[in-house]
Protein backbone atom coordinates (compact mmCIF):
# COMPACT_ATOMS: atom_id res chain seq x y z
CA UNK A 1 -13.93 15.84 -34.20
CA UNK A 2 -14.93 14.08 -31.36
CA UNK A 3 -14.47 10.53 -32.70
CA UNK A 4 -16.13 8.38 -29.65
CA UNK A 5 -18.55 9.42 -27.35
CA UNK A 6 -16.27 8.77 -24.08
CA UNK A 7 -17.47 6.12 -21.22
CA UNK A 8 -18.42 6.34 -17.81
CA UNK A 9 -17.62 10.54 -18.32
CA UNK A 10 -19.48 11.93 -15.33
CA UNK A 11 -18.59 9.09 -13.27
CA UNK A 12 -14.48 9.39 -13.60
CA UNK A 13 -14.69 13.21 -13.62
CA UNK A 14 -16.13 13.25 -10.60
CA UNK A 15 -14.00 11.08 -8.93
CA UNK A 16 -10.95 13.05 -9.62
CA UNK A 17 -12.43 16.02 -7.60
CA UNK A 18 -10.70 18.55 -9.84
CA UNK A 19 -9.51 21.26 -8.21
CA UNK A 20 -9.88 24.56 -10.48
CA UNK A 21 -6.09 25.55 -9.87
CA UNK A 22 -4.51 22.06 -10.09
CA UNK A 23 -2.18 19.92 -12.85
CA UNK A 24 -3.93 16.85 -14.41
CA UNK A 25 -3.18 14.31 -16.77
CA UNK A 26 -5.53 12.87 -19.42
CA UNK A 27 -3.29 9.83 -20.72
CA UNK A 28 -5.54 8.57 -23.21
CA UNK A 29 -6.63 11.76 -25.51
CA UNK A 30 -8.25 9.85 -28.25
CA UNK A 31 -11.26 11.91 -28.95
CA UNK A 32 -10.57 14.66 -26.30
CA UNK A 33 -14.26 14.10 -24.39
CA UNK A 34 -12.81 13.46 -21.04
CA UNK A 35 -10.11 16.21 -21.53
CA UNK A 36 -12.62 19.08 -22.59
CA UNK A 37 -14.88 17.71 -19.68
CA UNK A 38 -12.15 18.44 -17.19
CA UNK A 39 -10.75 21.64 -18.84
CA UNK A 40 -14.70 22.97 -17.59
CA UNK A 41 -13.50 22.41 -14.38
CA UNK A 42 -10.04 23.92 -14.47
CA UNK A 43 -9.87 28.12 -13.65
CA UNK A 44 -6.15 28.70 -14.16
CA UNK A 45 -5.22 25.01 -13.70
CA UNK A 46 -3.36 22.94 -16.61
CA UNK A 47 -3.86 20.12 -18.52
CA UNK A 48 -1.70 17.45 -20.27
CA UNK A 49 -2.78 15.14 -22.58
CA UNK A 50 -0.94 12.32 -24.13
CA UNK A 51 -1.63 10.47 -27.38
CA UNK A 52 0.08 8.16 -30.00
CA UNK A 53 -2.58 8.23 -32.96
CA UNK A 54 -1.98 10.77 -35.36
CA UNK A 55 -5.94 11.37 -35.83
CA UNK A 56 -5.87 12.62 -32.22
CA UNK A 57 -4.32 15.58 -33.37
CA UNK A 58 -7.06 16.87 -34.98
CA UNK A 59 -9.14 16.74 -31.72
CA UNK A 60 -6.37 19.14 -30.40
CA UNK A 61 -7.55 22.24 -27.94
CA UNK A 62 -6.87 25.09 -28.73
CA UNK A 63 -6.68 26.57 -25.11
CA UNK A 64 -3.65 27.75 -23.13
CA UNK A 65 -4.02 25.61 -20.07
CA UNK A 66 -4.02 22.76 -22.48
CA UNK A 67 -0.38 20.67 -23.48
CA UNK A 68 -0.54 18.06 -25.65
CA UNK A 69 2.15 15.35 -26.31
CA UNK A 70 2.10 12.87 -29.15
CA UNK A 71 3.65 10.35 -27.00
CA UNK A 72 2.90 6.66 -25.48
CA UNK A 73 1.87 7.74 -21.77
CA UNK A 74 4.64 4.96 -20.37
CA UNK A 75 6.57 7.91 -21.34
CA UNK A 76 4.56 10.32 -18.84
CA UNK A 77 6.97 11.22 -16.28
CA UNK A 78 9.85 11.81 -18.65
CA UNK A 79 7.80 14.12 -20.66
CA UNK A 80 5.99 16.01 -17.70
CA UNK A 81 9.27 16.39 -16.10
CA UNK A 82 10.50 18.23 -19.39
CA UNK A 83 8.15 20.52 -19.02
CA UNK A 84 9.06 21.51 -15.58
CA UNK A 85 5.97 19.52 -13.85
CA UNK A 86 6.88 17.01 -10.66
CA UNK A 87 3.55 16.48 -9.29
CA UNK A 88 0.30 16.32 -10.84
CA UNK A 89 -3.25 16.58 -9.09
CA UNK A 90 -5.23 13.51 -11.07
CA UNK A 91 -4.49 10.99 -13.63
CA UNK A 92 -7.22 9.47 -16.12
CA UNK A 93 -6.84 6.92 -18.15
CA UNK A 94 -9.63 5.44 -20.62
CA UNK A 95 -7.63 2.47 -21.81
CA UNK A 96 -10.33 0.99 -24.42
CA UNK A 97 -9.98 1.28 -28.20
CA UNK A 98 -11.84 4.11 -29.55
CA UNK A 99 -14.85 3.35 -32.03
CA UNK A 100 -13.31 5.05 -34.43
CA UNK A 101 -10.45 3.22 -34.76
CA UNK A 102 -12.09 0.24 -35.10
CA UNK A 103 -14.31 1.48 -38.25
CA UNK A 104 -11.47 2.28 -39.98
CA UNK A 105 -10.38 -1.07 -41.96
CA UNK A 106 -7.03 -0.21 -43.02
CA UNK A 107 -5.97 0.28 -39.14
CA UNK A 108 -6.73 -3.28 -38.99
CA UNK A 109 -8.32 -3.30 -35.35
CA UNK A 110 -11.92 -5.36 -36.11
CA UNK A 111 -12.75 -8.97 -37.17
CA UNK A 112 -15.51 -7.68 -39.24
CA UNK A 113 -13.84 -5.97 -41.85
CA UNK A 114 -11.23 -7.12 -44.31
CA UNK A 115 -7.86 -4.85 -44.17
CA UNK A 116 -4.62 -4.87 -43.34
CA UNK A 117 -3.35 -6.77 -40.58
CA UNK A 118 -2.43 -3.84 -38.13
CA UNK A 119 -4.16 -2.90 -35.13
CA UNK A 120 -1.11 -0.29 -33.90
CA UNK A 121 -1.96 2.37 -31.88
CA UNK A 122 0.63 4.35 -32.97
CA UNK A 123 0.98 4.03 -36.76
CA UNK A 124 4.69 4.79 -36.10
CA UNK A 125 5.72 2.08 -34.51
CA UNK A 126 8.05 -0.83 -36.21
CA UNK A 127 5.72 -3.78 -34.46
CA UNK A 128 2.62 -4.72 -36.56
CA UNK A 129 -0.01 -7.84 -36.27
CA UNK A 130 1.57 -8.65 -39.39
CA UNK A 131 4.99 -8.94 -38.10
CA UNK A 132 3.09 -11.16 -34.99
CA UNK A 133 1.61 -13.90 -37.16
CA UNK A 134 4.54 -14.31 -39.61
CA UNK A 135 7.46 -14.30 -37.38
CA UNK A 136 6.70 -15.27 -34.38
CA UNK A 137 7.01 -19.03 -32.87
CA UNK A 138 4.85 -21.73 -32.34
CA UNK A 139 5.36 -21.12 -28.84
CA UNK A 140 5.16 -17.71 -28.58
CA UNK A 141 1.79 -17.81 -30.34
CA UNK A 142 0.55 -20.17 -28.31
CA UNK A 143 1.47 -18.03 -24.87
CA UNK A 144 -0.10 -14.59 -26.66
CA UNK A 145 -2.99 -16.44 -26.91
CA UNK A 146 -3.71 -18.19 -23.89
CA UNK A 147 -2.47 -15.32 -21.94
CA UNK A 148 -4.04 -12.53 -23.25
CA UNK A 149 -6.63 -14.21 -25.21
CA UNK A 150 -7.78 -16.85 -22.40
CA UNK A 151 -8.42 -18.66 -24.94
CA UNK A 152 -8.41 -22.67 -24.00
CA UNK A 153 -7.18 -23.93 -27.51
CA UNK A 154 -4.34 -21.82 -28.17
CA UNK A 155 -1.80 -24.36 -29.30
CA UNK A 156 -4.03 -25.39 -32.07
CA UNK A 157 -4.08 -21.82 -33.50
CA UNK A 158 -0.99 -21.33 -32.84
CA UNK A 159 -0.14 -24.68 -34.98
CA UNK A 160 -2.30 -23.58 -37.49
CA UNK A 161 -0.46 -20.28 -38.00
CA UNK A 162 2.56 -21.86 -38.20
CA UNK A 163 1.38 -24.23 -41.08
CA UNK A 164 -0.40 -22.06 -43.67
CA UNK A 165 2.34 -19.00 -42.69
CA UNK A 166 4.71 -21.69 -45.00
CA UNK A 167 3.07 -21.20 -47.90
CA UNK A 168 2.75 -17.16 -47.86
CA UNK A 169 2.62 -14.36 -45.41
CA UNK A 170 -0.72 -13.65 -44.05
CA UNK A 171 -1.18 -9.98 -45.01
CA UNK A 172 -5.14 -9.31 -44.31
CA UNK A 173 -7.76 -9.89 -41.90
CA UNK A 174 -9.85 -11.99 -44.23
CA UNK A 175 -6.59 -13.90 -44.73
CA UNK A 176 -6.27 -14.79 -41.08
CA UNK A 177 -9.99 -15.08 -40.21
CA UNK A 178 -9.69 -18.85 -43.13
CA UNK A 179 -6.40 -19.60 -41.11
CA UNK A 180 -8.48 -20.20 -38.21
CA UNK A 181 -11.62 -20.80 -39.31
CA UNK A 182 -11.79 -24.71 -38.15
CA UNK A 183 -10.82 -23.58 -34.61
CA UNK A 184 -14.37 -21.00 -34.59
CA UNK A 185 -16.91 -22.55 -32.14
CA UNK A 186 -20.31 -21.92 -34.39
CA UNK A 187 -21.76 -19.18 -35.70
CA UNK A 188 -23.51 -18.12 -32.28
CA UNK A 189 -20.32 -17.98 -30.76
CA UNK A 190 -17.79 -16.59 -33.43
CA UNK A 191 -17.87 -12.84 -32.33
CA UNK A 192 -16.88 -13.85 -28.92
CA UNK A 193 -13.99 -16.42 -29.92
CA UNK A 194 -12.45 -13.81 -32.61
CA UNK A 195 -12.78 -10.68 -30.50
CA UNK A 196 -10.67 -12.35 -28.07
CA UNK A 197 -8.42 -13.40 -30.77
CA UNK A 198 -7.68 -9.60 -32.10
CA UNK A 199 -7.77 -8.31 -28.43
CA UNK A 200 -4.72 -10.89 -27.81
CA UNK A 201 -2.79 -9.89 -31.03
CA UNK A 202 -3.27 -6.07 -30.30
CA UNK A 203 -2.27 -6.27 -26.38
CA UNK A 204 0.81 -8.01 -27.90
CA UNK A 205 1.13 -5.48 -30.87
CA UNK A 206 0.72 -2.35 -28.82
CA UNK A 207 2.48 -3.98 -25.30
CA UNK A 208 -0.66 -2.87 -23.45
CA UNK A 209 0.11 -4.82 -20.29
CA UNK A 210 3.80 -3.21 -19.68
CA UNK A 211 1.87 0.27 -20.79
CA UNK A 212 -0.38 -0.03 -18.16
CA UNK A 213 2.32 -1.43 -15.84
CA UNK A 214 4.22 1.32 -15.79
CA UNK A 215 1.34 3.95 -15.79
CA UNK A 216 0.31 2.69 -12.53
CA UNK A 217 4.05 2.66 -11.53
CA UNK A 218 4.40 5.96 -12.62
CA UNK A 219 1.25 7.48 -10.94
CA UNK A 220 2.62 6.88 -7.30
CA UNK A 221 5.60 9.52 -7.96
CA UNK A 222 3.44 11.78 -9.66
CA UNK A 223 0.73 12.33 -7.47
CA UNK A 224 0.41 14.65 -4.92
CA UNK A 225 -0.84 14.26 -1.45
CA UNK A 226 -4.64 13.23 -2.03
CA UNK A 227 -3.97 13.69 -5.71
CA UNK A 228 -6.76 11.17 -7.73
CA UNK A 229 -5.84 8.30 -9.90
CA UNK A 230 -9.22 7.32 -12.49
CA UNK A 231 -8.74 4.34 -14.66
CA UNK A 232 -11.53 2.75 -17.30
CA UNK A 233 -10.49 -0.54 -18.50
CA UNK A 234 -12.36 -3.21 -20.56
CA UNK A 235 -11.23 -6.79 -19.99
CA UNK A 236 -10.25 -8.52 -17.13
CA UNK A 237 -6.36 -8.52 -17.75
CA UNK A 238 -6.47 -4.98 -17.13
CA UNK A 239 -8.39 -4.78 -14.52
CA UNK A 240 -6.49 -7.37 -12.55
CA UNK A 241 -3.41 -5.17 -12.90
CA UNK A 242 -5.51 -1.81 -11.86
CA UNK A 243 -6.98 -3.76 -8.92
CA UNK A 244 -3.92 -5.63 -7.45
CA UNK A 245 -1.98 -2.55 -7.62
CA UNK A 246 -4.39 -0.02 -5.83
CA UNK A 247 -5.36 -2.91 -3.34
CA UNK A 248 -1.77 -4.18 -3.14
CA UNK A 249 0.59 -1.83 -4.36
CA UNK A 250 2.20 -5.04 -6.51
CA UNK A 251 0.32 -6.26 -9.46
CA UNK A 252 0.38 -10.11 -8.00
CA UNK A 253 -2.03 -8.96 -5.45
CA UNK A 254 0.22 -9.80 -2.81
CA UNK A 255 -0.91 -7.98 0.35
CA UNK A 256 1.77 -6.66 2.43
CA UNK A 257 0.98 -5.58 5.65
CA UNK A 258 2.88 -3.13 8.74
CA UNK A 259 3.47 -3.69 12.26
CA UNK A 260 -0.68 -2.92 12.93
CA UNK A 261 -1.50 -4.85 10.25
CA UNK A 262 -3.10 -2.24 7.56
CA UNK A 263 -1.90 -3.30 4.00
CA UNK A 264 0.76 -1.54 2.60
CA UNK A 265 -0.10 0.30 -0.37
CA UNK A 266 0.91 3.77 -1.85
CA UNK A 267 -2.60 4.11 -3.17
CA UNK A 268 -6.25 3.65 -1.51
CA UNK A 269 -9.59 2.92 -3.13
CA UNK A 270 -12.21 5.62 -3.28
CA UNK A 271 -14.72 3.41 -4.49
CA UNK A 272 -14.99 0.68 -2.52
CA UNK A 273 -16.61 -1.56 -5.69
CA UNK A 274 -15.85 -1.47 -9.62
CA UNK A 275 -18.03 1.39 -11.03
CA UNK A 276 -19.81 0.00 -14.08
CA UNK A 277 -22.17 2.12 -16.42
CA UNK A 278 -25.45 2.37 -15.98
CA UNK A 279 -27.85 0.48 -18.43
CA UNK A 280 -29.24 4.00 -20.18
CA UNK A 281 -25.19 4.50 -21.07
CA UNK A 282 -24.88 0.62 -22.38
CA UNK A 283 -28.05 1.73 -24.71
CA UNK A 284 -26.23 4.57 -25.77
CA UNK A 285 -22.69 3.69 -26.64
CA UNK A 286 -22.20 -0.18 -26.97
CA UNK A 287 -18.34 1.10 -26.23
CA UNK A 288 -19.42 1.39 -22.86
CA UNK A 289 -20.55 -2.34 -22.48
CA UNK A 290 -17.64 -4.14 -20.81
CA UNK A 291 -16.13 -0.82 -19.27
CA UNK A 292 -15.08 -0.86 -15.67
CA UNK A 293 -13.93 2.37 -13.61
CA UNK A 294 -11.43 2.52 -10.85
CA UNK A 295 -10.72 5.22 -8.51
CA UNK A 296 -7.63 5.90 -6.41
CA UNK A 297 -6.19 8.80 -4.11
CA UNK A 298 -2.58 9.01 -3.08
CA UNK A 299 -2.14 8.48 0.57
CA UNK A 300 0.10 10.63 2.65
CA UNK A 301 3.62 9.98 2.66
CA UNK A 302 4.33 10.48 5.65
């Protein structure tokens, strides 16, 4: 049950330069096309893949260099080091929301359906977009989304939240959608203004920022020597954090430099600029449309 055809495939397997006998991580399973792409290239390597949706399961391998763990990847060191695994040889990450999650209405992801208000990643978890928009406060609204919305007229949302919220909990997406219907820029632009409204209310759902955060954290310890580091991200929040961190070693992008002035980073680019799909993949799977592709290799530590 591959449930999205995954992005930019050839492009991040080959920059992990898998090496038939070595430990990888595929942090996002999802629909397991990266992960059975990279088991072809394993001999008597292994393979860990991590996962919080419970329809990821059924895209389970049934292969013996293959591990998965139904667990948030922030989690990845813990978990690897339970299974008796200190270094790993390559980390991907495909950090978009599958397709398939989004054409399911009652997981509340997309504008253009009404369902529940959800949008968790892991159907487990206590924090919904429900428990967002009826409990939190004006001001708290208002920084969800102009941070991770960029979205210029946040405190009028935010307000507007706050007032209908009074008179009963907003439980659907059709519900929400009136709430903020008189902030919607014209039908030309409404797809644009409300995706950015959902992605700010599932980054703050789902803590995707502090995710990420410490999967990039996490990666320097795990890595080997030369070990590879791909990550596919979609918006420019993300990529910011991918960026600064492989460029900086800090997500500020604060460059930090030794005595002969080279920049002091645990990490260092292999591709020199973002690698975007081509056109023929955009045509293919509109997923692909915004995606962006990072590569890294661990540097020596000595």
């Amino acid at each position: 049950m591959i449930y999205h055809q995954p992005v930019l495939l050839k492009e991040s397997i080959e920059g992990l330069n898998i090496r038939p006998g070595g430990i990888y991580v595929d942090a996002t399973f999802g629909g397991g096309g990266h992960s059975k792409e990279m088991l072809k290239h394993l001999s008597s390597g292994k393979l860990v893949a991590f996962d919080m949706d419970e329809d990821a399961i059924k895209n389970i391998r049934n292969d013996e260099r293959f591990l998965f763990v139904r667990h948030n990847f922030r989690y990845m060191k813990n978990f690897l080091r339970y299974y008796g695994i200190h270094k790993v040889d390559g980390i991907l990450a495909d950090l978009g929301v599958s397709s398939h999650q989004f054409e399911k209405p009652n997981r509340g992801f997309s504008f253009r359906t009404d369902g529940q208000l959800d949008m968790r990643m892991n159907p487990l978890a206590e924090k919904n977009a429900q428990i967002v928009i009826n409990t939190y406060p004006e001001d708290k609204l208002f920084h969800l989304f102009r941070e991770y919305g960029e979205i210029q007229i946040a405190k009028k949302i935010a307000n507007l939240i706050i007032k209908n919220r009074k008179e009963s909990n907003v439980k659907t997406i059709n519900q929400f959608v009136e709430i903020i219907k008189p902030c919607l820029p014209g039908k030309s632009e409404n797809n644009k203004f409300l995706a950015k409204i959902f992605q700010a209310i599932r980054i703050e759902v789902n803590e995707e920022l502090e995710n990420l955060k410490e999967l990039l954290k996490q990666s320097v310890d795990l890595l080997s020597e030369k070990g590879r580091l791909a990550i596919i991200s979609y918006h420019s929040l993300e990529d910011r954090l991918v960026k600064n961190f492989i460029r900086c070693g800090n997500f500020e992008g604060i460059q930090q430099k030794d005595f002969y002035g080279n920049i002091i980073s645990p990490l260092i680019a292999i591709n020199k600029n973002v690698i975007v799909p081509s056109e023929t993949e955009i045509a293919e799977n509109n997923r692909a449309r915004s995606a962006k592709l990072r590569i890294a290799e661990r540097k020596s530590s000595k």
